[in-house]
Protein backbone atom coordinates (compact mmCIF):
# COMPACT_ATOMS: atom_id res chain seq x y z
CA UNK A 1 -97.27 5.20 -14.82
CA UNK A 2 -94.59 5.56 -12.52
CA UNK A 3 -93.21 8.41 -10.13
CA UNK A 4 -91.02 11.20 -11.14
CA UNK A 5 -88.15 8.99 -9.47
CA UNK A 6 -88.87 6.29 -11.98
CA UNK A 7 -88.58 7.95 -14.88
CA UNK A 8 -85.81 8.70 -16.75
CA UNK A 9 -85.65 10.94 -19.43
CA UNK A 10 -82.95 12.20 -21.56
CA UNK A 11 -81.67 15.43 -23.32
CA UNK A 12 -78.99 15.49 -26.13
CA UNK A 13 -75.71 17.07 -25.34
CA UNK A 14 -73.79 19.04 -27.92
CA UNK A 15 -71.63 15.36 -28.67
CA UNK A 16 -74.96 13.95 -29.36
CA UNK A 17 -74.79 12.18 -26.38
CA UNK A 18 -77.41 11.05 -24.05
CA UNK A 19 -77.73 13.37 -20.87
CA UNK A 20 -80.25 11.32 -18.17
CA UNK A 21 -82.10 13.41 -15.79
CA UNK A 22 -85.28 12.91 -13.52
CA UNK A 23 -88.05 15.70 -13.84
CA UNK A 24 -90.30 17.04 -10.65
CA UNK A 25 -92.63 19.59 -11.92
CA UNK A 26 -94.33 21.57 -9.92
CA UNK A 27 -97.83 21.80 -8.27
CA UNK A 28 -99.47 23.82 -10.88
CA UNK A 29 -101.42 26.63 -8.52
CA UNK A 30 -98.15 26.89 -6.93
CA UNK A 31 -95.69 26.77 -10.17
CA UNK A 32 -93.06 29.70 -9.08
CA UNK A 33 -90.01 29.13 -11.19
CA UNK A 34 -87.57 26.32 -12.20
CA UNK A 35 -84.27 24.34 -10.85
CA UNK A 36 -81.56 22.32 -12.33
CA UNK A 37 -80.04 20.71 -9.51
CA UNK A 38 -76.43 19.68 -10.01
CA UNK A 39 -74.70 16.43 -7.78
CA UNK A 40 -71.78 16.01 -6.30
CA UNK A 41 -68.51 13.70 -7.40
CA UNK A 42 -69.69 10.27 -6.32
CA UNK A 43 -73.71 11.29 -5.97
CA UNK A 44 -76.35 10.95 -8.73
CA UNK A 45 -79.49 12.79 -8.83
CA UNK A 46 -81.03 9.86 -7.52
CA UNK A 47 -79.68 10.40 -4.20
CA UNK A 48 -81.81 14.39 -4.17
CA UNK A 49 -85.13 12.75 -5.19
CA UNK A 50 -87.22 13.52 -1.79
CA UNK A 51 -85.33 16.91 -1.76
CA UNK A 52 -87.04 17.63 -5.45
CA UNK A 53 -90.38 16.24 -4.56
CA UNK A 54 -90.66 18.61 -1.30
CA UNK A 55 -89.37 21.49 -3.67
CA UNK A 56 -92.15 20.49 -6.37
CA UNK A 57 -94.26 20.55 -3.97
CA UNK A 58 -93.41 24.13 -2.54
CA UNK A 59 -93.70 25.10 -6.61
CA UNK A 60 -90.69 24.89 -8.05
CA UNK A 61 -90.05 22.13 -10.75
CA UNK A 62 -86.98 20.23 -10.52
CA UNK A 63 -84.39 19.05 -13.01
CA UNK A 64 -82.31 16.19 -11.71
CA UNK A 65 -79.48 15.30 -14.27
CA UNK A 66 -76.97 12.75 -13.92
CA UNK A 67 -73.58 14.12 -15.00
CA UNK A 68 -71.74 12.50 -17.96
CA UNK A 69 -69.71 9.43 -16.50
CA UNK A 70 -72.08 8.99 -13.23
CA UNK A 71 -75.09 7.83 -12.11
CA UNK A 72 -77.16 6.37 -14.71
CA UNK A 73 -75.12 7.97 -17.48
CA UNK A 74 -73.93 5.93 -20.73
CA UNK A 75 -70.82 8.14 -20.87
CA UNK A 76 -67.15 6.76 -19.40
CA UNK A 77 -67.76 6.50 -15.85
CA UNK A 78 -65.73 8.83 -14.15
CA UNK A 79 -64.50 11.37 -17.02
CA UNK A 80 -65.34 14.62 -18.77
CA UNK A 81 -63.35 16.17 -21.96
CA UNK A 82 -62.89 19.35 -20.25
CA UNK A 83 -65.20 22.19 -17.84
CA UNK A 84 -66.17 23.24 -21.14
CA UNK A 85 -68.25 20.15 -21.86
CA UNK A 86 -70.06 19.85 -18.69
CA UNK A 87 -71.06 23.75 -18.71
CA UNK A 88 -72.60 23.22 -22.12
CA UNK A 89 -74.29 20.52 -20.26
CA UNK A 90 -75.54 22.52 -17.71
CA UNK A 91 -76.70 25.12 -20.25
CA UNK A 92 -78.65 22.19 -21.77
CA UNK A 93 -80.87 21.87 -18.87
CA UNK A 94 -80.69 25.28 -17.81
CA UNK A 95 -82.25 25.95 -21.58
CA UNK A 96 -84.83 23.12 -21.19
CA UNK A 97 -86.21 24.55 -17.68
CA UNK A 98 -86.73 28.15 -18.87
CA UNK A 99 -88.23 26.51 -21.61
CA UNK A 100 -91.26 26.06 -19.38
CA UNK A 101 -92.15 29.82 -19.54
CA UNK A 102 -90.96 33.30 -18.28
CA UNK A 103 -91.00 32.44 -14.52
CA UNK A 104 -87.70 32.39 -12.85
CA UNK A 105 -84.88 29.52 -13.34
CA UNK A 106 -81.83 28.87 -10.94
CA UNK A 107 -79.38 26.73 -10.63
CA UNK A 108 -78.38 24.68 -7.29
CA UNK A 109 -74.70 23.05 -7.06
CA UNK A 110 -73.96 20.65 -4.25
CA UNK A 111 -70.58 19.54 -3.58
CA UNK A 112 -68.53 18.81 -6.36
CA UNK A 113 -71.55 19.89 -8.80
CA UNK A 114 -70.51 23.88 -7.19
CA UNK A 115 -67.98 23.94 -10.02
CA UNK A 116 -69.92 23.81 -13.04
CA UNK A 117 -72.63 25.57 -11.17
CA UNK A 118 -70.53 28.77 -10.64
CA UNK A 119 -68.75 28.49 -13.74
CA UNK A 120 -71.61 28.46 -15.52
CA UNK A 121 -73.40 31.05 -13.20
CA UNK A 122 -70.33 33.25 -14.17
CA UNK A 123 -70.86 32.99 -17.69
CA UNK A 124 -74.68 33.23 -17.79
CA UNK A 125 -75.22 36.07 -15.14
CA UNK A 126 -78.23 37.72 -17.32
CA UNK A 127 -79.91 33.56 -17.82
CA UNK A 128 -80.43 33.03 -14.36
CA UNK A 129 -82.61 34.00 -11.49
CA UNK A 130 -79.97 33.13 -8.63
CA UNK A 131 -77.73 30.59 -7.39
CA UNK A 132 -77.58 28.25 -4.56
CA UNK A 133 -74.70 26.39 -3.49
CA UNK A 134 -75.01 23.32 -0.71
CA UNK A 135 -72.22 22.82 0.99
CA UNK A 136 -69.60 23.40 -1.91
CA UNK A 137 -66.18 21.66 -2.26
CA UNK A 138 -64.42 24.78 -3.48
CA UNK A 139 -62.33 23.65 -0.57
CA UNK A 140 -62.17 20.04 0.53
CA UNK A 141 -60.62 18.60 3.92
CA UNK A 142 -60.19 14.91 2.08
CA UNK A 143 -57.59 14.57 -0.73
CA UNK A 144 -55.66 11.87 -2.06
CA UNK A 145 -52.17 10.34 -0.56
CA UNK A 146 -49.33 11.14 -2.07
CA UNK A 147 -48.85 8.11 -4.23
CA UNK A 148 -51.68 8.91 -5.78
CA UNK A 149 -51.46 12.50 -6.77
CA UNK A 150 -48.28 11.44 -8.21
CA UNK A 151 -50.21 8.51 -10.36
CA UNK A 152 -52.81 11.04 -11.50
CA UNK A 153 -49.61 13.15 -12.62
CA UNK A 154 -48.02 10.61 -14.46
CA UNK A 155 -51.10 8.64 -16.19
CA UNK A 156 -53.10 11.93 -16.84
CA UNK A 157 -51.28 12.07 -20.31
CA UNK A 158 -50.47 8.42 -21.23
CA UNK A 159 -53.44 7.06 -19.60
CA UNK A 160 -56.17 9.64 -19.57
CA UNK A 161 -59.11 7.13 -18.52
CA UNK A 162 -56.92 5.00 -15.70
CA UNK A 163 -58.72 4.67 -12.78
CA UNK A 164 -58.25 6.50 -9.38
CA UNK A 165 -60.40 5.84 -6.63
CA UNK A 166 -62.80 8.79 -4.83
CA UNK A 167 -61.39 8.87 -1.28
CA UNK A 168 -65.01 9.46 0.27
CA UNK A 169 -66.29 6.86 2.60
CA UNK A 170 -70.07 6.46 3.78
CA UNK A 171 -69.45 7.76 7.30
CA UNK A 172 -68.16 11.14 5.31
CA UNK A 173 -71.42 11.94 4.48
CA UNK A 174 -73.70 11.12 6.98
CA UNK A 175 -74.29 8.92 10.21
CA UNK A 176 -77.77 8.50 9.38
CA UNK A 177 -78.27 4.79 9.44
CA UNK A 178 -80.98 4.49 6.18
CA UNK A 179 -78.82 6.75 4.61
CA UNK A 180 -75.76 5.16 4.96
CA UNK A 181 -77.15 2.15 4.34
CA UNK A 182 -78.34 3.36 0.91
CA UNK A 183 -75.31 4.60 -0.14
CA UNK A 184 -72.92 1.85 0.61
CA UNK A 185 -75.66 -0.60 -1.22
CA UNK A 186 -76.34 1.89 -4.42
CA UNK A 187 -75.17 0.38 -7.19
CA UNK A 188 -74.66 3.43 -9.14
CA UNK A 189 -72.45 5.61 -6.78
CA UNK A 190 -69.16 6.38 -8.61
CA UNK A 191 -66.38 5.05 -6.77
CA UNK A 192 -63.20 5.43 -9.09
CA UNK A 193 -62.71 8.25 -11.31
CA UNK A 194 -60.27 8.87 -14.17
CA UNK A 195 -56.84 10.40 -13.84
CA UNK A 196 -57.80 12.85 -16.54
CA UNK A 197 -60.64 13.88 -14.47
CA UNK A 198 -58.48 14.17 -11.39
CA UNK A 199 -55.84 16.77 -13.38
CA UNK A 200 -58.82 18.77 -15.10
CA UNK A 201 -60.30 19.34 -11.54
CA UNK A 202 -56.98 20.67 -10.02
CA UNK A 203 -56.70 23.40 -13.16
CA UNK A 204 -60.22 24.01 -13.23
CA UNK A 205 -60.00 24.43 -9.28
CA UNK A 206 -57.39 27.17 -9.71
CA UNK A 207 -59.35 29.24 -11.68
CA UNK A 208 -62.21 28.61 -9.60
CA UNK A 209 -60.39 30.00 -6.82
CA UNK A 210 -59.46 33.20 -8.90
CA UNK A 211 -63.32 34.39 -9.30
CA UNK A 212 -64.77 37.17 -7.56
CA UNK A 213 -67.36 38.15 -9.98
CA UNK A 214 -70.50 36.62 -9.16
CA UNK A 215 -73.52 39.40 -9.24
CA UNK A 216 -76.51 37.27 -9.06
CA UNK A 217 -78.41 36.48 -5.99
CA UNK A 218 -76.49 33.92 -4.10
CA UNK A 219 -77.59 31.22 -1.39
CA UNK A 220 -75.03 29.28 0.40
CA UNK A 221 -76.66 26.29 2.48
CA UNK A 222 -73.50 24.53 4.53
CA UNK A 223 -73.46 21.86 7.06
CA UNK A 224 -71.47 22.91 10.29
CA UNK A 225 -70.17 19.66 11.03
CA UNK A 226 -69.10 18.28 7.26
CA UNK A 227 -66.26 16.14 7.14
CA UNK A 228 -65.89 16.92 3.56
CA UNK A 229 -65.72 20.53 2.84
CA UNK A 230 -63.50 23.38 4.85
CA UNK A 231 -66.35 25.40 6.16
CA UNK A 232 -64.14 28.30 6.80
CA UNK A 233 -62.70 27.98 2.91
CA UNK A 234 -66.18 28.57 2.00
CA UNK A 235 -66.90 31.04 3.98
CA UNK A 236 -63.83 33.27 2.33
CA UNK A 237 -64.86 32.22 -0.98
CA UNK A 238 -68.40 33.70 -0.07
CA UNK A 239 -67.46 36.91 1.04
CA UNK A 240 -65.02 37.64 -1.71
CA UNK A 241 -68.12 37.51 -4.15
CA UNK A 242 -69.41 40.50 -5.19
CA UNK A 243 -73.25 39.92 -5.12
CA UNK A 244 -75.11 42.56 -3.28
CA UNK A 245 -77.74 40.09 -2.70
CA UNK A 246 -75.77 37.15 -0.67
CA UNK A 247 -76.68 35.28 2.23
CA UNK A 248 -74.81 32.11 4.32
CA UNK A 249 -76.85 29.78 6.00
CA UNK A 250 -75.03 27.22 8.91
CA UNK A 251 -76.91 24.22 10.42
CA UNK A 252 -74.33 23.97 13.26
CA UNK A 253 -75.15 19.99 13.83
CA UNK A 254 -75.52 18.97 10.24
CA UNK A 255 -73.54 16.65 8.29
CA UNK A 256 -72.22 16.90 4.47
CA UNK A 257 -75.62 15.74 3.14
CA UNK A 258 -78.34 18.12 4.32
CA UNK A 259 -80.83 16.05 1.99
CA UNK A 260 -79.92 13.11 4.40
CA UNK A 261 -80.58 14.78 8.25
CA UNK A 262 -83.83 14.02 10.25
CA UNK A 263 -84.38 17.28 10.76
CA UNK A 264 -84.07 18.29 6.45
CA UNK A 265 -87.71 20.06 6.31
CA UNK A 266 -85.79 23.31 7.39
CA UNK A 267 -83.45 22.82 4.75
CA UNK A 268 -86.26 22.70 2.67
CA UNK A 269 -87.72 25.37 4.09
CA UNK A 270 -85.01 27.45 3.68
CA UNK A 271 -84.05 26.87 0.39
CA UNK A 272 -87.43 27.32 -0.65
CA UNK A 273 -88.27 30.76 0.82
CA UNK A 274 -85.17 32.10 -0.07
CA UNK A 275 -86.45 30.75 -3.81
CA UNK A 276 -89.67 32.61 -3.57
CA UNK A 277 -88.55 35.51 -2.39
CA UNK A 278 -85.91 36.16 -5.07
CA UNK A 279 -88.48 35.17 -7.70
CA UNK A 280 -91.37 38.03 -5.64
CA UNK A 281 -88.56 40.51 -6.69
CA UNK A 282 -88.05 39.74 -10.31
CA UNK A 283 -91.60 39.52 -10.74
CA UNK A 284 -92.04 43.14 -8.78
CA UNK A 285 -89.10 44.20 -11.53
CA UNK A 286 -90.78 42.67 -14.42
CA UNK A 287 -94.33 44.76 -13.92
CA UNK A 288 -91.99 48.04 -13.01
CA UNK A 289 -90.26 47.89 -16.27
């Protein structure tokens, strides 16, 4: 039988589609709670395996999907219907892991995967143990050119599914050499996506931007050298939420991918004992009550 990485399993969406996803689950003396880890725009979960194994390992299983359109998906590449859909997705999974018992589940959003991740967080406040977001692009420092903001304009409604291309490069996410390697080689990395998806980002973006009202625990985990996201956009965004239970971690010399630095394990590390300790208080809750 193969590794966790292997295999790929699936989980029907609401459209009776196929959602892929990798499962981690965890040591069994160890088992603390769940995760549904959600990638960024070009990313697939394949690119968080190690990252899920060293969670597993620290006792908390791992849900990798691949989001509709990407990775090893069977879905358009590079298109969603709406924010809708891939929230219900989310849910999916986020219904699947709890499904494992009445220890903790919570959601982690990196990059582009923030957006579902807090809109979904938003809506499901009372589902979830906490939320962690690594390095989010609620605010990005690339964009496209001109010329091609005014394409997705004009093909978003006569040409939904046209193709626009992702203006990330290798050296955006890390400098790495096996990493960058492995992403310019993976076959699977989404390169192009639709126009549609382009114009459903910018509104859904907006009312991102509007949202104040996360209570939950919240974990930010943000590279201080990313060539991707606006650090200090973040930052705002953070402290306008109104979670009593918040905290901002920098790694001053990281890059956009902290899965992909030499020095990860206190990534891990971090992400993991902030994991346990949130789940020591619900459990310290649940024998109060």
């Amino acid at each position: 039988m193969g590794s966790p990485a292997d295999q790929i399993h699936t989980l029907p969406a609401s459209d009776r589609s196929s959602l892929p996803y990798r499962f981690f689950p965890a040591e069994a003396e160890r088992h603390r709670g769940s995760l549904v880890y959600v990638h960024g725009i070009q990313s697939h979960g394949g690119w968080y395996v190690e990252t899920a194994e060293a969670l597993a390992l620290r006792g908390f299983a791992v849900y990798l999907p691949d989001r509709r359109g990407s990775g090893v998906s069977r879905q358009p590449r590079g298109w969603f219907r709406d924010r809708g859909q891939l929230v219900d997705d989310l849910r999916r999974f986020v219904d699947l892991a709890r499904g494992e018992g009445d220890r903790p589940t919570f959601v982690v959003g990196g990059c582009w995967g923030a957006r579902p991740a807090i809109t979904y967080a938003l809506e499901s406040q009372d589902v979830l143990a906490g939320l962690v977001l690594v390095c989010p692009a609620l605010k990005a420092k690339v964009d496209l050119t001109l010329p091609e903001k005014l394409e997705v304009v004009g093909a978003a409604a006569v040409r939904p599914r046209h193709p626009v291309r992702i203006p990330l490069e290798p050296e955006l996410f890390t400098s790495n050499p096996r990493w960058l390697a492995y992403i310019r080689d993976d076959p699977l990395s989404l390169r192009h996506v639709t126009a549609s998806f382009y114009f459903r980002q910018a509104r859904w973006d907006r009312w991102l931007a509007r949202q104040t009202g996360l209570m939950l625990p919240l974990l930010v985990l943000q590279s201080g050298r990313d060539e991707i996201v606006d650090v200090e956009g973040v930052r705002a965004w953070f402290a306008r939420q109104e979670s009593t239970s918040k905290r901002f971690v920098l790694y001053p010399e990281f890059e956009h991918i902290l899965d992909f630095e030499d020095e990860r394990e206190r990534y891990w590390d971090d992400l993991s004992g902030w994991l346990e300790e949130v789940a020591e208080v619900r459990e310290r809750e649940a024998s109060r009550a």
